[in-house]
C-alpha atoms as a PDB file:
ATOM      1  CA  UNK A   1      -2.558  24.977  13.771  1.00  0.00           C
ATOM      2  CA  UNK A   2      -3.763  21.430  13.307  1.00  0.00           C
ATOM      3  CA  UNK A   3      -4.148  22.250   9.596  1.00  0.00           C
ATOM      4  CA  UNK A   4       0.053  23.218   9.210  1.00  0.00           C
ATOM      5  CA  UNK A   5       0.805  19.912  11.001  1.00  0.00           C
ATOM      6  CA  UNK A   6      -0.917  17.853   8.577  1.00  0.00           C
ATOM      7  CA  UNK A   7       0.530  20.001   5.586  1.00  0.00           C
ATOM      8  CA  UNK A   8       4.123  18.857   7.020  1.00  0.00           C
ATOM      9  CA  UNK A   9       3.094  15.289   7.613  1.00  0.00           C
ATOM     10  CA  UNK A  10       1.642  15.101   3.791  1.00  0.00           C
ATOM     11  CA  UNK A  11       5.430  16.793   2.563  1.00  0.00           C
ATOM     12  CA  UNK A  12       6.666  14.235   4.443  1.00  0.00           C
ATOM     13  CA  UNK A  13       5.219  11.321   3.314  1.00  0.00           C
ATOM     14  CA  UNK A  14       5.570  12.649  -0.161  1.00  0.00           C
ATOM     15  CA  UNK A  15       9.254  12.882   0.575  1.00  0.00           C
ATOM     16  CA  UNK A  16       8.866   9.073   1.667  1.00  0.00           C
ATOM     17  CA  UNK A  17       7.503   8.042  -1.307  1.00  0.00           C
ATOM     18  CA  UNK A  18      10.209   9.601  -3.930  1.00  0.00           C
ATOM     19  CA  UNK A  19      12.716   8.483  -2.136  1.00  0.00           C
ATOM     20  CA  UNK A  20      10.851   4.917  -1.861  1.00  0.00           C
ATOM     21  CA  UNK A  21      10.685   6.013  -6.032  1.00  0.00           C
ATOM     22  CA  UNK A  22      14.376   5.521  -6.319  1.00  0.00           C
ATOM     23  CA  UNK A  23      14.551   2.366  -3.852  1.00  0.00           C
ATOM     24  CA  UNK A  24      12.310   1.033  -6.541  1.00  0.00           C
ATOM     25  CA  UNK A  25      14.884   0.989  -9.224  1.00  0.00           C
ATOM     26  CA  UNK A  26      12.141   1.257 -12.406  1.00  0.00           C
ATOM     27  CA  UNK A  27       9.698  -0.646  -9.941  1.00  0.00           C
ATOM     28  CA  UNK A  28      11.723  -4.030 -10.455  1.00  0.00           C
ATOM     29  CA  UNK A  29      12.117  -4.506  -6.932  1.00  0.00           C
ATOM     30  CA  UNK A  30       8.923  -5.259  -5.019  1.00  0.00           C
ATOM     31  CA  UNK A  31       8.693  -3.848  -1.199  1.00  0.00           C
ATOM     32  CA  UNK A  32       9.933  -0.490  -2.553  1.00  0.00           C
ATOM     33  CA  UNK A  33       7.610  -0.308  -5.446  1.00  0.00           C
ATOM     34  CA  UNK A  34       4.467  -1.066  -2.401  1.00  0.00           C
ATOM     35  CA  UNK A  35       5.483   1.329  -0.329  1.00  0.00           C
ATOM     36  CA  UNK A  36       5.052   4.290  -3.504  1.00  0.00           C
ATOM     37  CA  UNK A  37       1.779   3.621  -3.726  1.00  0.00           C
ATOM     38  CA  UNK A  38       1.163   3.564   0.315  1.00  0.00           C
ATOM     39  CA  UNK A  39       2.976   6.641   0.950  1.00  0.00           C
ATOM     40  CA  UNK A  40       1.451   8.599  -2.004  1.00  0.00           C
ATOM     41  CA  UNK A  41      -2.222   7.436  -0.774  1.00  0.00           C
ATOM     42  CA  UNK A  42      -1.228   8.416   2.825  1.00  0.00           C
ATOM     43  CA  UNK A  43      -0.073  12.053   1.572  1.00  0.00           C
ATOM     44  CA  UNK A  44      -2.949  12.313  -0.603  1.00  0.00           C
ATOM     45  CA  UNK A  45      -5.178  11.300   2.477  1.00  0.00           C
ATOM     46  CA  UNK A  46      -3.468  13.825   4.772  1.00  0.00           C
ATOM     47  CA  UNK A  47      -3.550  16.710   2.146  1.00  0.00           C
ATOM     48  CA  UNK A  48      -6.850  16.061   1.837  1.00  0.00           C
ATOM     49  CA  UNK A  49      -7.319  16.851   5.514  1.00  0.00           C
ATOM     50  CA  UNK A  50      -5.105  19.816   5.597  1.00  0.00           C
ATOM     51  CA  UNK A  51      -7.025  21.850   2.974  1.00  0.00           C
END
């Protein structure tokens, strides 16, 4: 069970990070274009965990 909560907490902060994506507007504006890279790391983290 714990493994299908982190499975929706990485989709989520996947989801975070393309819609952070198109914040970004081509990465010209700053705080958007940080938080990609954060969210992406966190899902990749918390994938990592699920499998």
């Amino acid at each position: 069970m714990l493994g299908w909560t982190y499975m929706i907490l990485a989709i989520l902060l996947e989801v975070a990070g393309t819609t952070c994506m198109n914040f970004s507007e081509g990465f010209t504006k700053v705080w958007p274009s940080i938080f990609i890279f954060v969210f992406y790391a966190l899902c990749f983290s918390v994938l990592t965990l699920a499998l």
